[in-house]
C-alpha atoms as a PDB file:
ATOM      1  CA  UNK A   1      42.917-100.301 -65.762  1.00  0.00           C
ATOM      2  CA  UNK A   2      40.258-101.447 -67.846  1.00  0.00           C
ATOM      3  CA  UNK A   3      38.303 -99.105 -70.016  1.00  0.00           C
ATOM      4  CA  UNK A   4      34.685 -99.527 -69.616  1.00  0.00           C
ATOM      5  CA  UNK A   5      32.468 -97.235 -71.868  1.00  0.00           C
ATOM      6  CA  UNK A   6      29.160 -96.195 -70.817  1.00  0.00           C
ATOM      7  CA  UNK A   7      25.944 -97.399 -73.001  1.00  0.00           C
ATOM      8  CA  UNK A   8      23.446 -94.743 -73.813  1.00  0.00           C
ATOM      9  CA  UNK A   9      21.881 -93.083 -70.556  1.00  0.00           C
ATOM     10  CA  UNK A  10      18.294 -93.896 -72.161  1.00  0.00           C
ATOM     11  CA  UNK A  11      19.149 -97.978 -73.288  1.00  0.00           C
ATOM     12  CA  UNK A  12      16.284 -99.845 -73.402  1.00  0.00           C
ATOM     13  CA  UNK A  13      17.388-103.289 -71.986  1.00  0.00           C
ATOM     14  CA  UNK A  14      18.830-101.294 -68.403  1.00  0.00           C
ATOM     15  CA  UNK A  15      15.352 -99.530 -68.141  1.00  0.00           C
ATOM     16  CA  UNK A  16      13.662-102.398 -68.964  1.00  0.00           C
ATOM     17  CA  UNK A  17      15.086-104.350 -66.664  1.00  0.00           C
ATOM     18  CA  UNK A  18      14.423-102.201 -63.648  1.00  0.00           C
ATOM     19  CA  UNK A  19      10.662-101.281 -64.750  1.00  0.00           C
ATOM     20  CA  UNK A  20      10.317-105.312 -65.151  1.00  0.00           C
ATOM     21  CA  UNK A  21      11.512-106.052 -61.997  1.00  0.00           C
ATOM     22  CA  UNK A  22       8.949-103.621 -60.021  1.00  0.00           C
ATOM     23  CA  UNK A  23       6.202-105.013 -62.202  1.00  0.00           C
ATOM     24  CA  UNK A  24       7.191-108.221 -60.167  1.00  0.00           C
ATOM     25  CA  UNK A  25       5.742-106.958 -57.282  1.00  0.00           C
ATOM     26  CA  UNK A  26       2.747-104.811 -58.830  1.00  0.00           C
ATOM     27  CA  UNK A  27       1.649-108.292 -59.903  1.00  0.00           C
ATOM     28  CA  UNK A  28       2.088-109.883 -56.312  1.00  0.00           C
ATOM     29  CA  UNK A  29       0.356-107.253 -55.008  1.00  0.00           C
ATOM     30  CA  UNK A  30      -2.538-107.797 -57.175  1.00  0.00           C
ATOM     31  CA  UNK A  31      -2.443-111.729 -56.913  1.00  0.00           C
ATOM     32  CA  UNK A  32      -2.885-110.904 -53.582  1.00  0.00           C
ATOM     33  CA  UNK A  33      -5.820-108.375 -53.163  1.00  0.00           C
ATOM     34  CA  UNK A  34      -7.486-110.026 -55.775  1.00  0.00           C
ATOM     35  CA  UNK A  35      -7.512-113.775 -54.633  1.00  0.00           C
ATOM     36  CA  UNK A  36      -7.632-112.596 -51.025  1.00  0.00           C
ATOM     37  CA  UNK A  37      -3.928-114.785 -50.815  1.00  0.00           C
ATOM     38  CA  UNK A  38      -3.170-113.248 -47.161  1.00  0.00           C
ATOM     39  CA  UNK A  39       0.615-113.010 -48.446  1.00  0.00           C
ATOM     40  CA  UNK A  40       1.651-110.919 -45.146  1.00  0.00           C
ATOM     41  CA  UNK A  41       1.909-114.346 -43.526  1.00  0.00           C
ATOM     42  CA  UNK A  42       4.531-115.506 -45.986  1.00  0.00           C
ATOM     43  CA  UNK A  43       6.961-112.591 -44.568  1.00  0.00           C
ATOM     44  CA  UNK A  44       9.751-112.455 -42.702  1.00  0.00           C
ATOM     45  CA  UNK A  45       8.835-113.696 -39.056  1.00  0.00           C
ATOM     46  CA  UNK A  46      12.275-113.402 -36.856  1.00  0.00           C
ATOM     47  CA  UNK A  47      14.084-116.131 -35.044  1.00  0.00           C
ATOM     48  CA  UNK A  48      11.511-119.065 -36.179  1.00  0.00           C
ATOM     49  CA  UNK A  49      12.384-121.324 -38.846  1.00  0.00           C
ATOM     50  CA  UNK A  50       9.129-120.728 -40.501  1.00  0.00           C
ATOM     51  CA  UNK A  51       9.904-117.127 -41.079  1.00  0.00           C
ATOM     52  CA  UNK A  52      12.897-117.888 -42.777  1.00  0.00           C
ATOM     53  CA  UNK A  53      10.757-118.133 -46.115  1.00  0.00           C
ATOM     54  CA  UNK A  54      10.266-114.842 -45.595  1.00  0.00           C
ATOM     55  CA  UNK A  55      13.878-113.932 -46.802  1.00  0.00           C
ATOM     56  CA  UNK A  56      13.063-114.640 -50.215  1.00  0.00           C
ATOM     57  CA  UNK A  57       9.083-113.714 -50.404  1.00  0.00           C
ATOM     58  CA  UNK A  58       9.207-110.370 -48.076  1.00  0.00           C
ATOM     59  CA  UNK A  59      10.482-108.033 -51.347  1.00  0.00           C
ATOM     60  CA  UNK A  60       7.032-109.246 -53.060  1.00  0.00           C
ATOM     61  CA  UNK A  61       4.875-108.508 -49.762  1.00  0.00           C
ATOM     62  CA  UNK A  62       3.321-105.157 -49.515  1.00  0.00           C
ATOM     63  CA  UNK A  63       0.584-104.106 -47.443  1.00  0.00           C
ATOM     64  CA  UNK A  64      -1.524-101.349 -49.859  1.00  0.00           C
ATOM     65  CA  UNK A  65      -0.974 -99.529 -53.199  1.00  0.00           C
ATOM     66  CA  UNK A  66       0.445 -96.664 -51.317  1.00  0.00           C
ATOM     67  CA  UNK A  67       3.411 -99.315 -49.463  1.00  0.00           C
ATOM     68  CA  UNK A  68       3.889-100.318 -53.201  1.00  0.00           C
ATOM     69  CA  UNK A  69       3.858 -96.998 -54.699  1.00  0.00           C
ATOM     70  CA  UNK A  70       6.416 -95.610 -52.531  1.00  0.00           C
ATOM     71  CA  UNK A  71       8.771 -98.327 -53.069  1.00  0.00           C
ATOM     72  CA  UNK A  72       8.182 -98.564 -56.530  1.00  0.00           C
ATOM     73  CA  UNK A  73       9.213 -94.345 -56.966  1.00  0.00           C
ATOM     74  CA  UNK A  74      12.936 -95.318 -54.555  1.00  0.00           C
ATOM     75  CA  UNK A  75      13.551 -99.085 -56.644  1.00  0.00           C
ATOM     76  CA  UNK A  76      12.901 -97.739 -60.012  1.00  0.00           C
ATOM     77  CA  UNK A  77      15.688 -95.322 -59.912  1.00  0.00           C
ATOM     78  CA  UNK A  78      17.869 -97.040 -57.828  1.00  0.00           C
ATOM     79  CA  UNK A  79      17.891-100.324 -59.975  1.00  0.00           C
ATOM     80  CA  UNK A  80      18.712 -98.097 -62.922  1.00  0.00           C
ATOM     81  CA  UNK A  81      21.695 -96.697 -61.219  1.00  0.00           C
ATOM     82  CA  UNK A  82      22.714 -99.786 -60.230  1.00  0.00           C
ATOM     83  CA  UNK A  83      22.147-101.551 -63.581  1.00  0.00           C
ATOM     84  CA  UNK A  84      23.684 -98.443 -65.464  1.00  0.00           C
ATOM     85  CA  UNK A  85      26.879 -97.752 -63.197  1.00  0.00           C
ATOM     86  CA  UNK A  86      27.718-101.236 -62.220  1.00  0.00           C
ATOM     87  CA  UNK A  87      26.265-103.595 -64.883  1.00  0.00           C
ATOM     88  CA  UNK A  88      28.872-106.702 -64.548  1.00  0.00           C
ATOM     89  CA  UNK A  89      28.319-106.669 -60.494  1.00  0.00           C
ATOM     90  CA  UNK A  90      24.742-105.860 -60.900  1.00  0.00           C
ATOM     91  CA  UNK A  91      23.128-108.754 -60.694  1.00  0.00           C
ATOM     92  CA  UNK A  92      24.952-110.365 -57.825  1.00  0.00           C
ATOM     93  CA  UNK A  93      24.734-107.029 -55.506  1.00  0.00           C
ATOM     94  CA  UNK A  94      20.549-107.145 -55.684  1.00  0.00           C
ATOM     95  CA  UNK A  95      20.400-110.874 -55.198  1.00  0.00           C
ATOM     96  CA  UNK A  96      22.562-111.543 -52.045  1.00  0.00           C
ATOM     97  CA  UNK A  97      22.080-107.934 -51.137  1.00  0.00           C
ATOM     98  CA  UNK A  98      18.482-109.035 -51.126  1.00  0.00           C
ATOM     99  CA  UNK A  99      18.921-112.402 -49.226  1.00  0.00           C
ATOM    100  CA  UNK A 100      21.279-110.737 -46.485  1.00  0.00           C
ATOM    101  CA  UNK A 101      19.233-108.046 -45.713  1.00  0.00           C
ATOM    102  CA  UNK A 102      16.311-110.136 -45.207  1.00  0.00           C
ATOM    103  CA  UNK A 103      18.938-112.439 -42.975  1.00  0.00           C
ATOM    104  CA  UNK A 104      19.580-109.829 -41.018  1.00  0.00           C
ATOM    105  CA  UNK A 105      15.934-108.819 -40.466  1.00  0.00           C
ATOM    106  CA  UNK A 106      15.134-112.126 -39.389  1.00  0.00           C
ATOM    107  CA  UNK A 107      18.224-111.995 -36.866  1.00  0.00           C
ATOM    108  CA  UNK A 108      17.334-108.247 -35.232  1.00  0.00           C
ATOM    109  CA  UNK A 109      13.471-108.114 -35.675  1.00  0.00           C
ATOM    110  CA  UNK A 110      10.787-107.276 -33.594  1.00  0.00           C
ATOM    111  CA  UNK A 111       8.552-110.755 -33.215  1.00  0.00           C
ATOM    112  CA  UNK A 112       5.874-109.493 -36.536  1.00  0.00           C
ATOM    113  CA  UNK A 113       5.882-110.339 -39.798  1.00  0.00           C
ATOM    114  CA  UNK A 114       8.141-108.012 -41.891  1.00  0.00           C
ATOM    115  CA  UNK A 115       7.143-106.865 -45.239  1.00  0.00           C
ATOM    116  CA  UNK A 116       8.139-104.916 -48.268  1.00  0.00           C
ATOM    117  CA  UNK A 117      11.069-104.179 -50.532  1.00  0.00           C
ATOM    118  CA  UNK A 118      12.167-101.566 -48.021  1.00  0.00           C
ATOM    119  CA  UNK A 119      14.974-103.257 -47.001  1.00  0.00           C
ATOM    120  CA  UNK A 120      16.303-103.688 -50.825  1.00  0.00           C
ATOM    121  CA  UNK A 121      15.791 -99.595 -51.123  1.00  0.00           C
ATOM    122  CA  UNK A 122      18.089 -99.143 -48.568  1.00  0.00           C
ATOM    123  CA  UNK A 123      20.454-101.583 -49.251  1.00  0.00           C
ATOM    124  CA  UNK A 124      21.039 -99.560 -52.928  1.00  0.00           C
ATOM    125  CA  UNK A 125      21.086 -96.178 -51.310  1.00  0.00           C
ATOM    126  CA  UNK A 126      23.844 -97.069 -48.986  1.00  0.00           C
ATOM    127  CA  UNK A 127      25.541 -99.549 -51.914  1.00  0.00           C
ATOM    128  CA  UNK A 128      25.152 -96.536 -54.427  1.00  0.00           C
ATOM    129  CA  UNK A 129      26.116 -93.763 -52.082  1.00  0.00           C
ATOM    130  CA  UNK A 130      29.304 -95.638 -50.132  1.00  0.00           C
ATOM    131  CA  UNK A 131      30.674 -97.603 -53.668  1.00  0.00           C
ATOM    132  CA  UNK A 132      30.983 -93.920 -55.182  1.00  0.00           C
ATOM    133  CA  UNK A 133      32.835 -92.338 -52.054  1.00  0.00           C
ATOM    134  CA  UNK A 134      35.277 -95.556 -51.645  1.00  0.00           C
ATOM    135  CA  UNK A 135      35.937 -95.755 -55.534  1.00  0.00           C
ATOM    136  CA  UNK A 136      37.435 -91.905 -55.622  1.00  0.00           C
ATOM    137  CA  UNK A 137      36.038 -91.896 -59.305  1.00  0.00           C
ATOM    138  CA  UNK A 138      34.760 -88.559 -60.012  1.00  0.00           C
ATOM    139  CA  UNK A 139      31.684 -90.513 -61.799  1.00  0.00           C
ATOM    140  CA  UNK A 140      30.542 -92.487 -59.086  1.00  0.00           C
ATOM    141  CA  UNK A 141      31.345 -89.742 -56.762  1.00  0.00           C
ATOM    142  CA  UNK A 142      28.549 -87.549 -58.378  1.00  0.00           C
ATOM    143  CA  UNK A 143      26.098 -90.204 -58.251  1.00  0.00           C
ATOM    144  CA  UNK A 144      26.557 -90.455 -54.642  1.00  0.00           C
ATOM    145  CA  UNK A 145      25.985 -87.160 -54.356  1.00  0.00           C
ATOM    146  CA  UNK A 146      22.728 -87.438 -56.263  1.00  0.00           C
ATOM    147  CA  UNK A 147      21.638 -90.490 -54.363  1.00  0.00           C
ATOM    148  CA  UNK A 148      22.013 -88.266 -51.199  1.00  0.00           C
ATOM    149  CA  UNK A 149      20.426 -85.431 -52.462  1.00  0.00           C
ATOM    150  CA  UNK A 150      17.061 -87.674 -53.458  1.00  0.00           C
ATOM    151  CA  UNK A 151      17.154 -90.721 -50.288  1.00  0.00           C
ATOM    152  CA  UNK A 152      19.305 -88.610 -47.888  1.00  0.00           C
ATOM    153  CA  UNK A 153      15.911 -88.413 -45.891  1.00  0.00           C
ATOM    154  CA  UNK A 154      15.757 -92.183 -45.423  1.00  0.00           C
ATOM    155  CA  UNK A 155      18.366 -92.144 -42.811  1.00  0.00           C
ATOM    156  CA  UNK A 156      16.046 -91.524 -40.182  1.00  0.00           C
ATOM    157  CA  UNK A 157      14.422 -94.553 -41.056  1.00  0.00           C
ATOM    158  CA  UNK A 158      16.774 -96.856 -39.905  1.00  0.00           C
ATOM    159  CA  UNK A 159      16.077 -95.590 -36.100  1.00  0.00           C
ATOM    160  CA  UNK A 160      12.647 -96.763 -34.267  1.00  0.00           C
ATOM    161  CA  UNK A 161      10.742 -93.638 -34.844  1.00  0.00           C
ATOM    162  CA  UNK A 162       7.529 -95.230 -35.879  1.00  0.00           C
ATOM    163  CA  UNK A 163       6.255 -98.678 -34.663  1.00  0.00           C
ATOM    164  CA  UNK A 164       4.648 -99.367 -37.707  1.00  0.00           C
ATOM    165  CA  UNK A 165       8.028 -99.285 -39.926  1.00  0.00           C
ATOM    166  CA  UNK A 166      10.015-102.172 -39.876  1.00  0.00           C
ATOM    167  CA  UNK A 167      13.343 -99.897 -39.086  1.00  0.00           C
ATOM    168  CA  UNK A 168      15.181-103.722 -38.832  1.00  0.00           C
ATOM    169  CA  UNK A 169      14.763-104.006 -42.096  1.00  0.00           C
ATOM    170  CA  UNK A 170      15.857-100.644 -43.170  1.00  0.00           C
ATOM    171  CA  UNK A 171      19.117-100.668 -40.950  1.00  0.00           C
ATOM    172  CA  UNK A 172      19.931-104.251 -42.248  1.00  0.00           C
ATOM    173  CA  UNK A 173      19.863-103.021 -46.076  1.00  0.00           C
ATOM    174  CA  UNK A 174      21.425-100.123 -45.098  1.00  0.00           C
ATOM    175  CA  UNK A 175      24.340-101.987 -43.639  1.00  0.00           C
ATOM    176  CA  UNK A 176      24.346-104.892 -46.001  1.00  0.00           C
ATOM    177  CA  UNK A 177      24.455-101.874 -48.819  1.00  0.00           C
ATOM    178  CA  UNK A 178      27.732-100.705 -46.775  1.00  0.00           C
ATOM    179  CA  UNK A 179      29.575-104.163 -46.668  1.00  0.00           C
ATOM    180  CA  UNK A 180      28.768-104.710 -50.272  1.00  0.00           C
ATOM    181  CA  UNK A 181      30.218-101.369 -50.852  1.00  0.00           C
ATOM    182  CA  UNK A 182      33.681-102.153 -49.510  1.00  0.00           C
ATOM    183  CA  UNK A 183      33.682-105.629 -50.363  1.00  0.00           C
ATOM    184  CA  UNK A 184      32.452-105.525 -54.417  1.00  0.00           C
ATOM    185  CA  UNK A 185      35.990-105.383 -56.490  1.00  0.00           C
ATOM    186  CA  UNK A 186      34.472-106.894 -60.113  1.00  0.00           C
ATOM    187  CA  UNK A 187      32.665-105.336 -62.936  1.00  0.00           C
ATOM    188  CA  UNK A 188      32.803-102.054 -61.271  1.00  0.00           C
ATOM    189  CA  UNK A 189      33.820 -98.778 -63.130  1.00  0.00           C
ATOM    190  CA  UNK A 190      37.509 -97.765 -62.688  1.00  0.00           C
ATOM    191  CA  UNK A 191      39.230 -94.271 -63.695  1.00  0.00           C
ATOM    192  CA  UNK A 192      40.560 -94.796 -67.078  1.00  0.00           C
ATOM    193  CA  UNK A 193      43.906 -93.860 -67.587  1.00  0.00           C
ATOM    194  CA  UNK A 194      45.117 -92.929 -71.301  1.00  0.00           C
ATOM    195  CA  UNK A 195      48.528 -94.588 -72.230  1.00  0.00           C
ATOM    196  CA  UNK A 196      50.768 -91.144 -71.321  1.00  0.00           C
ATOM    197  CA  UNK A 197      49.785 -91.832 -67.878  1.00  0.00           C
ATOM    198  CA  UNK A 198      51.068 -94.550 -67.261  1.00  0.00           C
ATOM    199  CA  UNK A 199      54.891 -95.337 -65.729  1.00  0.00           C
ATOM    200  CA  UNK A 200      56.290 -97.282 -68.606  1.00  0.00           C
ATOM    201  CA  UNK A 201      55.507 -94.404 -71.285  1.00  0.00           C
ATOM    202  CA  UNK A 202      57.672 -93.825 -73.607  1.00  0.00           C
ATOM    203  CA  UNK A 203      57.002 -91.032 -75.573  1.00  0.00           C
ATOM    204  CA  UNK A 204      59.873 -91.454 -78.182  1.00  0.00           C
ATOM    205  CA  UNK A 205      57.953 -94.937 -79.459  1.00  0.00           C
ATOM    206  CA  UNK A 206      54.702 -92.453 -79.733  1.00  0.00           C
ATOM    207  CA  UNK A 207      54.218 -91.165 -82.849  1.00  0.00           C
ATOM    208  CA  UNK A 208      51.953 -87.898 -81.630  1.00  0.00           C
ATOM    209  CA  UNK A 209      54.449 -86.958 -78.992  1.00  0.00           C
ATOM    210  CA  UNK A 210      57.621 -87.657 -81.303  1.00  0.00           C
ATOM    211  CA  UNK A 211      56.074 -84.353 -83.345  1.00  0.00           C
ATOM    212  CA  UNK A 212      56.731 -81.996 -80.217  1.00  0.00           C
ATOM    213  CA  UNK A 213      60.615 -81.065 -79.222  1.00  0.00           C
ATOM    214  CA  UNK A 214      61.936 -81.508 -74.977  1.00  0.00           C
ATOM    215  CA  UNK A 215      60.612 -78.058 -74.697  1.00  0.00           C
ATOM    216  CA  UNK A 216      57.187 -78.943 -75.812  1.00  0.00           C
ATOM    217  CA  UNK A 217      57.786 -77.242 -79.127  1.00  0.00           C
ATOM    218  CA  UNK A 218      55.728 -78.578 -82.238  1.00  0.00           C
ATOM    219  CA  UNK A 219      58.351 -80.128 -84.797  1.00  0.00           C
ATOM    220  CA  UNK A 220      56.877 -79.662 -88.671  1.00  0.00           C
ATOM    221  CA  UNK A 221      56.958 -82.244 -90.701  1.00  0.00           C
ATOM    222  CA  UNK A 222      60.457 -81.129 -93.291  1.00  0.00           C
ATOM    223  CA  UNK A 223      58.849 -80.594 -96.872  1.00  0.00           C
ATOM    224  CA  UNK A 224      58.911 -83.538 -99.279  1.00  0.00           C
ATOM    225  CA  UNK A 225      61.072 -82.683-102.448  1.00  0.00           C
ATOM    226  CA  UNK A 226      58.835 -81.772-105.043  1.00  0.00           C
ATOM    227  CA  UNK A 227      58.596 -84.875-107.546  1.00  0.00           C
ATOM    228  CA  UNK A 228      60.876 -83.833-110.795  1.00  0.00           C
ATOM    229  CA  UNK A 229      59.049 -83.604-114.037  1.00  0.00           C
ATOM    230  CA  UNK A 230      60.711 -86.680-116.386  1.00  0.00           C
ATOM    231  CA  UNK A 231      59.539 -84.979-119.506  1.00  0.00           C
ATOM    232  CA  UNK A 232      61.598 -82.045-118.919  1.00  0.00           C
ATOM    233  CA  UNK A 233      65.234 -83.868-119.275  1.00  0.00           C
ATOM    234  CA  UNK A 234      64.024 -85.568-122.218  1.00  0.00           C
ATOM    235  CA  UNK A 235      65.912 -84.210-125.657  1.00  0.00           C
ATOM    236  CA  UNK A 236      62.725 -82.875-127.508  1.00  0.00           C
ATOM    237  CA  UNK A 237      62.543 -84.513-130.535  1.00  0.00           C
ATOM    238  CA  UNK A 238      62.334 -82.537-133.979  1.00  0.00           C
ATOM    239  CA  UNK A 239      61.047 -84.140-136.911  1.00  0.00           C
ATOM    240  CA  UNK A 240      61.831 -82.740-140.481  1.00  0.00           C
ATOM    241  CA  UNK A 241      60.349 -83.668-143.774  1.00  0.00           C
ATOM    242  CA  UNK A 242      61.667 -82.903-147.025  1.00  0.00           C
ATOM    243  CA  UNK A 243      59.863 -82.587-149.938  1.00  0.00           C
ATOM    244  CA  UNK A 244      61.742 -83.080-153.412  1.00  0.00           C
ATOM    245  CA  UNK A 245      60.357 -80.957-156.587  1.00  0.00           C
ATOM    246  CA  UNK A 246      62.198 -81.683-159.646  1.00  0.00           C
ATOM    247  CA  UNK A 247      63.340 -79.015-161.613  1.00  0.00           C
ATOM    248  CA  UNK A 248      62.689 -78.585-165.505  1.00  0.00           C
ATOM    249  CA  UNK A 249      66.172 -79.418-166.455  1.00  0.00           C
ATOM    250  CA  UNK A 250      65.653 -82.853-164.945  1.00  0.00           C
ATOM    251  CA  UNK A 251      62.873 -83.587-166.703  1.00  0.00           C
ATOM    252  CA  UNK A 252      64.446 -82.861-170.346  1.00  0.00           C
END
């Protein structure tokens, strides 16, 4: 399997990404209190053709800062996990993931306009929380169980226990979230396996494990022969000078 290292938890382009993305609707929200746009009309309306526009516009749609603010908290986090844990399949998971669950609000809705990125909050909890169960990877695992520890309370959601919550919307992310989660195979995070793991080892072509005996004994390397010393077989070499004084005979 292929190896795929993890980028600093803290990386600037992941973070930015997901802070950029909720900005998105912070600005819709604005255009729309501030112009007086009447936006709500542009959601998701189901069974009519004209409320199919709502499929793309409903994520941007929020009734008041505190409808923003509480998505904003949930997508935040969530986009980072998704952008940080899954960066090659990223992409493709919040845009159709997006698009179906909206689908799928317009198919099961109560006749009112639907509104808010609720439906994309629940499709990454579910996404998030399933992916890491299916995937038996002891990474994704954990972040499941973190997911459920922070958004386990949003299950209720996805009943009709308040007539003012779109629950359509939640239980179509949600089980968008669960398809994807089954159904995603690329650019997601697989166990690595190092090479002595794998069935076509061999550990006599492997230079660490060639140092260790069948009983799992550590083999020394033998000690090199200690490098012989030319100068020492080399005939020393004497020099003699002789110095010749005549004698006073010779010089009669």
């Amino acid at each position: 399997m292929q190896k795929i290292e993890y980028p600093s938890v803290f990386e600037f382009r992941r973070i930015a990404i997901s802070v950029g993305l909720v900005m998105l609707l912070w600005i819709a929200l604005w255009a729309d209190l501030r112009f007086d746009l009447n936006l709500r009309s542009w959601g998701v309306y189901p069974r009519t053709f004209e409320g199919l526009k709502g499929i793309v516009f409903t994520p941007f749609i929020h009734k008041d800062l505190s409808h923003l603010t509480n998505n904003s908290i949930s997508l935040v986090a969530l986009l980072w996990f998704l952008f940080y844990f899954y960066p090659k399949a990223a992409w493709k998971v919040l845009l159709y993931g997006a698009i179906l669950s909206g689908l799928g609000t317009w198919l099961i809705g109560r006749p009112a306009f639907h509104i808010g990125a609720s439906g994309i909050v629940y499709m990454l909890v579910s996404f998030l929380f399933f992916k890491g169960v299916f995937s038996g990877y002891y990474r994704l695992i954990a972040l499941s169980l973190i997911v459920v520890f922070l958004y386990g309370g949003l299950l209720w959601y996805v009943f009709p226990i308040d007539p003012k919550i779109s629950w359509e919307g939640h239980l179509s992310g949600f089980f968008v979230g669960f398809v994807f989660a089954g159904v995603v195979k690329s650019g997601v995070t697989q166990e690595y396996h190092y090479p002595w793991e794998h069935p076509e080892f061999d550990p006599s072509k492997d230079p660490f494990m060639r140092r260790f005996d069948e009983q799992g004994n550590f083999v020394p390397d033998e000690p090199e022969p200690e490098p012989e010393d030319e100068t020492d077989h080399q005939p020393q070499k004497i020099e003699i000078k002789y110095n010749f004084k005549p004698s006073s005979k010779d010089s009669e």
